[in-house]
C-alpha atoms as a PDB file:
ATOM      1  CA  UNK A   1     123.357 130.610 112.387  1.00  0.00           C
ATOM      2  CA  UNK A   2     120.372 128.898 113.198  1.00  0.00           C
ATOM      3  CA  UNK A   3     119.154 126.120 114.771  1.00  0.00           C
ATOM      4  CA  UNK A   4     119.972 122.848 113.078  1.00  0.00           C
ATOM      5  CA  UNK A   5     121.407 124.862 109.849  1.00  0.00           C
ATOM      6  CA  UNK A   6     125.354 123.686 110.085  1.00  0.00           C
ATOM      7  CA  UNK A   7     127.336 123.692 107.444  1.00  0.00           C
ATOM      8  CA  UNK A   8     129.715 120.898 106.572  1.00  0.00           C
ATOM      9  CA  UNK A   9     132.250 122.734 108.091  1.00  0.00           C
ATOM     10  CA  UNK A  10     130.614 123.271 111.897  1.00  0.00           C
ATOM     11  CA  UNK A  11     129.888 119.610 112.128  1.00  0.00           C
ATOM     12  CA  UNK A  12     133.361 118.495 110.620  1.00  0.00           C
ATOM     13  CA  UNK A  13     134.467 121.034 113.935  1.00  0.00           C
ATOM     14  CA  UNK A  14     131.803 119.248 116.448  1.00  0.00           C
ATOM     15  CA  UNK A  15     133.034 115.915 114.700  1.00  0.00           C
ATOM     16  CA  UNK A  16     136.736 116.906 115.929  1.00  0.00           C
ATOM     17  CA  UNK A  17     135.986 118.596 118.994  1.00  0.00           C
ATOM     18  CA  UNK A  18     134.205 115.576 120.039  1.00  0.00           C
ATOM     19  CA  UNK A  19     137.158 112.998 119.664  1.00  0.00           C
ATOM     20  CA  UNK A  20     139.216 114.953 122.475  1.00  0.00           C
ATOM     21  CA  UNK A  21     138.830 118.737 122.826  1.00  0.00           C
ATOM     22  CA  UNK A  22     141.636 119.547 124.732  1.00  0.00           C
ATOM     23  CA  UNK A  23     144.219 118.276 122.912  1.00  0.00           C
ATOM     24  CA  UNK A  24     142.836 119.399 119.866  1.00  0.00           C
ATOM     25  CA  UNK A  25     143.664 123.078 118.633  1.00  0.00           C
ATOM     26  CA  UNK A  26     142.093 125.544 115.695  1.00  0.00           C
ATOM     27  CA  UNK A  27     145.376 124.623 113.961  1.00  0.00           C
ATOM     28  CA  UNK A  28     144.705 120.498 114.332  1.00  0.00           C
ATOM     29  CA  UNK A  29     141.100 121.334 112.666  1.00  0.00           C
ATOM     30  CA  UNK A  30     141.949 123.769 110.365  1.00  0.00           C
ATOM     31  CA  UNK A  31     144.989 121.293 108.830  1.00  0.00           C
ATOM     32  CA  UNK A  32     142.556 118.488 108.771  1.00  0.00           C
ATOM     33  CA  UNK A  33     139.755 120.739 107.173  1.00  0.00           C
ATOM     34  CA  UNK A  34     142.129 122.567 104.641  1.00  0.00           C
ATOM     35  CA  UNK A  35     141.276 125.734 106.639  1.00  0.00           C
ATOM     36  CA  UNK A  36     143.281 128.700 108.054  1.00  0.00           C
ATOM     37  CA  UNK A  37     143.563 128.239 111.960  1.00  0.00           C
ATOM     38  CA  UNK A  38     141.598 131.944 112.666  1.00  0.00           C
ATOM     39  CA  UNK A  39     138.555 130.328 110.517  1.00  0.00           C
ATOM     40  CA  UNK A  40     138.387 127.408 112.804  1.00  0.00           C
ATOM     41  CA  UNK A  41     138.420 130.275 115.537  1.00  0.00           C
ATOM     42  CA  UNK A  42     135.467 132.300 114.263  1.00  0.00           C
ATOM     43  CA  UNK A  43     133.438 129.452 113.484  1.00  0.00           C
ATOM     44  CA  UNK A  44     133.986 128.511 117.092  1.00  0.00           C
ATOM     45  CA  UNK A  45     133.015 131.495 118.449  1.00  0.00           C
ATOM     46  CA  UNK A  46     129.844 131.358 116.488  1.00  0.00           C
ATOM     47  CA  UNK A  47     128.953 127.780 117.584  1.00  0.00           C
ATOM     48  CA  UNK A  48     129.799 128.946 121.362  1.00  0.00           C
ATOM     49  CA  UNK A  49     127.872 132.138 121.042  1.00  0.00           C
ATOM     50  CA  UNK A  50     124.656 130.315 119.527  1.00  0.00           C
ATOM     51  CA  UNK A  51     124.582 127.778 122.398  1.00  0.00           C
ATOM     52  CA  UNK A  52     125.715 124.595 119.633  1.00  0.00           C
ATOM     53  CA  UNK A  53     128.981 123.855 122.068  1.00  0.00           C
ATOM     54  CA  UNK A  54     127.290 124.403 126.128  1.00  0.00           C
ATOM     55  CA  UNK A  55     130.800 123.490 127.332  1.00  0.00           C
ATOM     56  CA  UNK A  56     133.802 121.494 127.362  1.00  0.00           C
ATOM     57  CA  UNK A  57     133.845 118.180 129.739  1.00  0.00           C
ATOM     58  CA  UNK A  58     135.924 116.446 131.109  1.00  0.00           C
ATOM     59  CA  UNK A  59     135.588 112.096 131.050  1.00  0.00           C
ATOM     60  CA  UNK A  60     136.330 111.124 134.326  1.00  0.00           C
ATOM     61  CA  UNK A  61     136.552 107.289 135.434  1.00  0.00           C
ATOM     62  CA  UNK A  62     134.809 107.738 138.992  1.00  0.00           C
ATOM     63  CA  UNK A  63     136.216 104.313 140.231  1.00  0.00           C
ATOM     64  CA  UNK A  64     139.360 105.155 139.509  1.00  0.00           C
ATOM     65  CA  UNK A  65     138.921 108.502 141.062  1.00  0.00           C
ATOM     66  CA  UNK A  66     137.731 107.017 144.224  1.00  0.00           C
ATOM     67  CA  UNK A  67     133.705 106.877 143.639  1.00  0.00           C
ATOM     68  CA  UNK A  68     133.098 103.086 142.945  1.00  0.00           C
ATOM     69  CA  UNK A  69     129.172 103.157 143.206  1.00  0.00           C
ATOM     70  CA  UNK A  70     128.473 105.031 139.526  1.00  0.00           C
ATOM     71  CA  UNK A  71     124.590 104.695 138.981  1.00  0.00           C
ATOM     72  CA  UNK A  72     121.581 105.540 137.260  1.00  0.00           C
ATOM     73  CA  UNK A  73     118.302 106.215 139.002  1.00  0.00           C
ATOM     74  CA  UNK A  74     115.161 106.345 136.539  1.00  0.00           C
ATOM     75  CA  UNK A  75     112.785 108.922 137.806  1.00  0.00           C
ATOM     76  CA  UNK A  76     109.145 109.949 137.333  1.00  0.00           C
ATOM     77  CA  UNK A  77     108.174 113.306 137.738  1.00  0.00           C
ATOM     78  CA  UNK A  78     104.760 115.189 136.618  1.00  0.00           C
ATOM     79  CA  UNK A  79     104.828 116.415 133.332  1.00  0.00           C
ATOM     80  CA  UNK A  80     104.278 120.574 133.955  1.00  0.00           C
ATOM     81  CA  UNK A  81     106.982 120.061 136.802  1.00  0.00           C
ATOM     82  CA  UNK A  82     109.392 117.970 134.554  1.00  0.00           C
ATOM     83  CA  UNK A  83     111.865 120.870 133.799  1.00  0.00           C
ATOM     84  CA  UNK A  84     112.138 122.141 137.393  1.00  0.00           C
ATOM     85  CA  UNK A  85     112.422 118.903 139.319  1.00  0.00           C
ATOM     86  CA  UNK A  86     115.202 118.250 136.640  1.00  0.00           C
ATOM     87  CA  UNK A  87     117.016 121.471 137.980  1.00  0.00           C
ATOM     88  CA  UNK A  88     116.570 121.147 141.409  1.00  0.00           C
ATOM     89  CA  UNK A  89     118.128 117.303 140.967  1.00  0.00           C
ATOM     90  CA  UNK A  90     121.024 118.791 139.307  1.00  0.00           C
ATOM     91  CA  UNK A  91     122.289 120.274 142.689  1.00  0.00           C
ATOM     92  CA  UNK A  92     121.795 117.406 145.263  1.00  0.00           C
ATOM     93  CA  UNK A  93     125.629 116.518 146.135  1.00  0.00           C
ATOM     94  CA  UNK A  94     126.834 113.035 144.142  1.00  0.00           C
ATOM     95  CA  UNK A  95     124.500 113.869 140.800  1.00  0.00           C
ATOM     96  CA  UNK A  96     126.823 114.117 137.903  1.00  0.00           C
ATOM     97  CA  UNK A  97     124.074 114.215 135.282  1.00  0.00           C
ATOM     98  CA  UNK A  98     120.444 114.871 134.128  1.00  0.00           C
ATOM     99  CA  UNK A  99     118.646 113.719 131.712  1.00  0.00           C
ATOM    100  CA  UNK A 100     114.900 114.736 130.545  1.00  0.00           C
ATOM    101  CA  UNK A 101     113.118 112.676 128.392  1.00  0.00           C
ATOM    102  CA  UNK A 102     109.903 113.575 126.445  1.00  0.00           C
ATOM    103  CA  UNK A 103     107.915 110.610 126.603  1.00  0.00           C
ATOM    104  CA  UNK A 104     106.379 107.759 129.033  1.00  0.00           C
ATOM    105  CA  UNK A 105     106.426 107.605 133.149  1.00  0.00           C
ATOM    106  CA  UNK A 106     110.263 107.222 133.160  1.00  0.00           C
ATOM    107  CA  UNK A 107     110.730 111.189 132.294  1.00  0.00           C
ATOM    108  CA  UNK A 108     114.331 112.010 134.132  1.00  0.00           C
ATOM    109  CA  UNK A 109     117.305 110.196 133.854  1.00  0.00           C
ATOM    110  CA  UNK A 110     120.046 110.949 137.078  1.00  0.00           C
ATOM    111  CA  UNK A 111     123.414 109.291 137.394  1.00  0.00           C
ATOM    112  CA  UNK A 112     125.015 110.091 140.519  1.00  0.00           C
ATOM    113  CA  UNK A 113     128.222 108.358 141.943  1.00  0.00           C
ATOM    114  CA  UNK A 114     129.126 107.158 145.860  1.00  0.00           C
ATOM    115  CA  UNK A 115     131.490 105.701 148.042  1.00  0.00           C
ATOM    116  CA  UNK A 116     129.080 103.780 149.372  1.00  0.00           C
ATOM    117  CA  UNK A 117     125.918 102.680 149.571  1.00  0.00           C
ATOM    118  CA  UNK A 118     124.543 105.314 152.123  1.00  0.00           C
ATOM    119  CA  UNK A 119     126.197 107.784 149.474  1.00  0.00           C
ATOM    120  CA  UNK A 120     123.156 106.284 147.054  1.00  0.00           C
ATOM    121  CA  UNK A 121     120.328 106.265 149.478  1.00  0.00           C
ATOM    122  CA  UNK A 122     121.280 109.743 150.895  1.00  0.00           C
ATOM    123  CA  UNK A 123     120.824 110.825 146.694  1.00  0.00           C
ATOM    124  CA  UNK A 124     117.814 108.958 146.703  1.00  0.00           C
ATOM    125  CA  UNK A 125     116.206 110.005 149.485  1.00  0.00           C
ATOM    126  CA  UNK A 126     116.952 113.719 148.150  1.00  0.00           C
ATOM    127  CA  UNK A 127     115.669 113.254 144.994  1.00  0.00           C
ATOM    128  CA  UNK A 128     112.433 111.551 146.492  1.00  0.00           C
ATOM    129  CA  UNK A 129     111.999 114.583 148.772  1.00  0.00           C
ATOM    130  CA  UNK A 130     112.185 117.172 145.573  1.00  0.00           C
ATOM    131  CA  UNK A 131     109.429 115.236 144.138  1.00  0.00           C
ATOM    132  CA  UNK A 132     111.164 113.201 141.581  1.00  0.00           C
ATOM    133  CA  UNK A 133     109.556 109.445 142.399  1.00  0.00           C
ATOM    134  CA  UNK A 134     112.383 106.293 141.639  1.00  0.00           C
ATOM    135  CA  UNK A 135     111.145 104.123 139.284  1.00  0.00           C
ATOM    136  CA  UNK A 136     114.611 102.269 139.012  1.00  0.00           C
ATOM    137  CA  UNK A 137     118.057 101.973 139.897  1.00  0.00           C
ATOM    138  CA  UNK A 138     120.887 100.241 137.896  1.00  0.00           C
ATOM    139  CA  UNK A 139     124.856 100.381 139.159  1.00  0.00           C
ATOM    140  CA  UNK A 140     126.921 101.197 135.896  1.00  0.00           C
ATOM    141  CA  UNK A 141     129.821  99.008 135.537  1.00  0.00           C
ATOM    142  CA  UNK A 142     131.609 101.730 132.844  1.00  0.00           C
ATOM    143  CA  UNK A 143     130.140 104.807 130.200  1.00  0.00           C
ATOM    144  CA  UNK A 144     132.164 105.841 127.133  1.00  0.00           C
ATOM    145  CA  UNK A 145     131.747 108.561 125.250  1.00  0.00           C
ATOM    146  CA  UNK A 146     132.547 108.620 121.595  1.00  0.00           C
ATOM    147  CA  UNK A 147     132.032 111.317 118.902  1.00  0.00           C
ATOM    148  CA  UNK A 148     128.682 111.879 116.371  1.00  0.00           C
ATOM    149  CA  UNK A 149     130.005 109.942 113.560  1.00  0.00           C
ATOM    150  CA  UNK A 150     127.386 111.779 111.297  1.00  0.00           C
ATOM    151  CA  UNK A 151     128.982 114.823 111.307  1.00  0.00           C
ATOM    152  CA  UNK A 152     131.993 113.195 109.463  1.00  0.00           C
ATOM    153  CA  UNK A 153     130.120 111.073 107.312  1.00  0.00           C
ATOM    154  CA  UNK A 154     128.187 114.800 106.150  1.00  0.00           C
ATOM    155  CA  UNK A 155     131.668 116.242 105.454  1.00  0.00           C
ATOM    156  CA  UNK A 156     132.709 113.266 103.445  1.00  0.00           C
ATOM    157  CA  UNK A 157     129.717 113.457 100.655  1.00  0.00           C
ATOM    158  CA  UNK A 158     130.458 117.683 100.586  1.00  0.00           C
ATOM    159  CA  UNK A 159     134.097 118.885  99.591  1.00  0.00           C
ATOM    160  CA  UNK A 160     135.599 120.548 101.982  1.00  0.00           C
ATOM    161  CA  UNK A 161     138.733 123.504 101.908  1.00  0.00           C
ATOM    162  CA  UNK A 162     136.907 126.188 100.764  1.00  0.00           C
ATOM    163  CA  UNK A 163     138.245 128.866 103.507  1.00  0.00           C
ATOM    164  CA  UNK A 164     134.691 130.500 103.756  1.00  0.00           C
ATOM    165  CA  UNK A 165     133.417 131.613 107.131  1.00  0.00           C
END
Protein backbone atom coordinates (compact mmCIF):
# COMPACT_ATOMS: atom_id res chain seq x y z
CA UNK A 1 0.00 0.00 0.00
CA UNK A 2 1.15 3.28 -0.66
CA UNK A 3 0.80 6.54 0.28
CA UNK A 4 -2.53 8.09 -0.55
CA UNK A 5 -3.51 4.83 -2.77
CA UNK A 6 -6.70 3.48 -0.53
CA UNK A 7 -9.07 1.59 -1.84
CA UNK A 8 -12.76 2.08 -1.22
CA UNK A 9 -12.57 -0.38 1.22
CA UNK A 10 -9.58 1.21 3.67
CA UNK A 11 -11.38 4.49 3.76
CA UNK A 12 -14.95 2.90 4.25
CA UNK A 13 -12.64 1.23 7.50
CA UNK A 14 -11.03 4.84 8.47
CA UNK A 15 -14.70 6.18 7.80
CA UNK A 16 -15.92 3.60 10.63
CA UNK A 17 -13.07 3.59 12.80
CA UNK A 18 -13.44 7.22 13.02
CA UNK A 19 -17.14 7.36 14.34
CA UNK A 20 -16.03 5.44 17.66
CA UNK A 21 -13.20 2.87 17.51
CA UNK A 22 -13.69 1.14 20.50
CA UNK A 23 -16.92 0.09 20.29
CA UNK A 24 -16.59 -0.79 16.89
CA UNK A 25 -15.26 -4.42 15.99
CA UNK A 26 -13.90 -6.19 12.50
CA UNK A 27 -17.32 -7.89 12.69
CA UNK A 28 -19.39 -4.25 12.95
CA UNK A 29 -17.23 -3.23 9.67
CA UNK A 30 -17.17 -6.22 7.93
CA UNK A 31 -21.36 -6.54 8.28
CA UNK A 32 -21.63 -2.99 7.21
CA UNK A 33 -19.05 -3.51 4.28
CA UNK A 34 -20.45 -6.99 3.15
CA UNK A 35 -17.03 -8.35 4.24
CA UNK A 36 -15.82 -11.40 6.26
CA UNK A 37 -14.67 -10.14 9.81
CA UNK A 38 -10.73 -11.62 9.20
CA UNK A 39 -10.71 -9.20 5.93
CA UNK A 40 -11.53 -6.24 8.03
CA UNK A 41 -8.56 -7.69 10.22
CA UNK A 42 -5.90 -7.86 7.51
CA UNK A 43 -6.76 -4.72 6.03
CA UNK A 44 -6.20 -3.32 9.49
CA UNK A 45 -3.09 -4.66 9.98
CA UNK A 46 -1.97 -3.24 6.72
CA UNK A 47 -3.24 0.31 7.47
CA UNK A 48 -1.45 -0.03 11.08
CA UNK A 49 1.70 -1.42 9.63
CA UNK A 50 1.96 1.43 6.85
CA UNK A 51 1.57 4.20 9.47
CA UNK A 52 -2.36 5.20 7.85
CA UNK A 53 -3.91 4.53 11.63
CA UNK A 54 -0.78 6.22 14.27
CA UNK A 55 -3.11 5.19 17.11
CA UNK A 56 -6.31 4.96 18.76
CA UNK A 57 -7.48 8.12 21.07
CA UNK A 58 -9.35 8.60 23.40
CA UNK A 59 -11.96 12.10 23.48
CA UNK A 60 -11.69 13.31 26.75
CA UNK A 61 -13.84 16.41 28.08
CA UNK A 62 -10.95 18.07 30.26
CA UNK A 63 -13.54 20.20 32.26
CA UNK A 64 -15.31 17.52 33.14
CA UNK A 65 -12.23 15.65 34.04
CA UNK A 66 -11.10 18.35 36.29
CA UNK A 67 -8.85 20.65 33.80
CA UNK A 68 -11.19 23.71 33.15
CA UNK A 69 -8.52 26.02 31.43
CA UNK A 70 -8.40 23.99 27.77
CA UNK A 71 -6.35 26.37 25.39
CA UNK A 72 -4.60 27.01 22.35
CA UNK A 73 -1.33 28.89 22.19
CA UNK A 74 -0.26 29.95 18.49
CA UNK A 75 3.45 29.73 18.24
CA UNK A 76 6.25 30.95 15.95
CA UNK A 77 9.20 29.07 15.59
CA UNK A 78 12.13 29.32 12.80
CA UNK A 79 11.51 27.44 9.91
CA UNK A 80 14.79 24.76 9.89
CA UNK A 81 13.92 24.35 13.73
CA UNK A 82 10.09 23.92 13.13
CA UNK A 83 10.05 20.05 13.50
CA UNK A 84 12.20 19.91 16.66
CA UNK A 85 10.74 22.75 18.69
CA UNK A 86 7.41 20.88 17.79
CA UNK A 87 8.88 17.73 19.63
CA UNK A 88 10.39 19.18 22.40
CA UNK A 89 6.73 21.08 23.05
CA UNK A 90 5.14 17.79 22.95
CA UNK A 91 6.69 16.85 26.41
CA UNK A 92 6.24 20.04 28.58
CA UNK A 93 3.57 18.71 31.30
CA UNK A 94 -0.27 20.11 30.41
CA UNK A 95 0.37 19.92 26.30
CA UNK A 96 -2.17 17.58 24.93
CA UNK A 97 -1.44 18.39 21.29
CA UNK A 98 0.83 19.70 18.45
CA UNK A 99 0.23 20.96 15.54
CA UNK A 100 2.80 22.06 12.60
CA UNK A 101 1.72 24.08 10.00
CA UNK A 102 3.55 24.74 6.66
CA UNK A 103 2.98 28.21 6.01
CA UNK A 104 3.15 31.95 7.54
CA UNK A 105 4.74 33.17 11.14
CA UNK A 106 2.03 31.22 13.08
CA UNK A 107 3.92 27.68 12.29
CA UNK A 108 2.91 25.46 15.61
CA UNK A 109 -0.28 25.02 16.97
CA UNK A 110 -0.21 23.73 21.07
CA UNK A 111 -3.31 23.11 23.12
CA UNK A 112 -2.51 22.43 26.57
CA UNK A 113 -5.09 22.26 29.51
CA UNK A 114 -4.81 23.73 33.43
CA UNK A 115 -6.35 24.06 36.59
CA UNK A 116 -5.48 27.30 36.68
CA UNK A 117 -4.08 30.04 35.36
CA UNK A 118 -0.44 29.54 36.71
CA UNK A 119 -1.01 25.96 35.07
CA UNK A 120 -1.04 28.22 31.56
CA UNK A 121 1.78 30.56 32.26
CA UNK A 122 3.99 27.74 33.72
CA UNK A 123 3.23 26.02 29.79
CA UNK A 124 3.96 29.21 28.43
CA UNK A 125 6.83 30.12 29.97
CA UNK A 126 8.18 26.48 28.93
CA UNK A 127 7.39 26.72 25.60
CA UNK A 128 8.99 30.32 25.40
CA UNK A 129 12.18 28.89 26.96
CA UNK A 130 12.39 25.93 24.10
CA UNK A 131 12.31 28.62 21.63
CA UNK A 132 8.82 28.45 20.41
CA UNK A 133 7.78 32.49 20.58
CA UNK A 134 3.62 33.02 21.53
CA UNK A 135 2.03 34.76 19.03
CA UNK A 136 -1.50 34.07 20.64
CA UNK A 137 -3.53 32.52 23.13
CA UNK A 138 -7.30 31.63 22.92
CA UNK A 139 -9.22 29.55 25.97
CA UNK A 140 -11.39 26.82 24.11
CA UNK A 141 -14.81 26.69 25.39
CA UNK A 142 -15.33 22.83 23.76
CA UNK A 143 -13.51 20.61 20.53
CA UNK A 144 -15.42 17.80 18.81
CA UNK A 145 -14.19 15.45 16.79
CA UNK A 146 -16.20 13.93 14.02
CA UNK A 147 -15.26 11.43 11.25
CA UNK A 148 -13.80 12.26 7.36
CA UNK A 149 -17.07 12.19 5.71
CA UNK A 150 -15.15 11.70 2.33
CA UNK A 151 -14.22 8.45 2.92
CA UNK A 152 -17.97 7.42 2.93
CA UNK A 153 -19.03 9.54 0.28
CA UNK A 154 -15.88 7.51 -1.93
CA UNK A 155 -17.47 4.18 -0.91
CA UNK A 156 -20.89 5.29 -1.93
CA UNK A 157 -20.02 6.13 -5.84
CA UNK A 158 -17.80 2.45 -5.82
CA UNK A 159 -19.78 -0.87 -4.96
CA UNK A 160 -18.67 -2.36 -2.26
CA UNK A 161 -18.81 -6.47 -0.97
CA UNK A 162 -16.39 -7.76 -3.05
CA UNK A 163 -14.38 -9.83 -0.19
CA UNK A 164 -10.95 -8.93 -1.85
CA UNK A 165 -8.00 -8.10 0.37
Amino acid sequence: MKDGELDSVDKAILYYLQQDARRTSSSDIGDKLGLSSSTVRTRLSKLEESGIIRGYHIDIDYDLAGYPLYTKIICTAPVTERDSLANRAREVHGVTAVREIMTGKRNVYVNAIGKTHDDLNRIAEELDSIGLEIVDEQIIRDEYVCPYHGFLDEMEETEVGTDGE
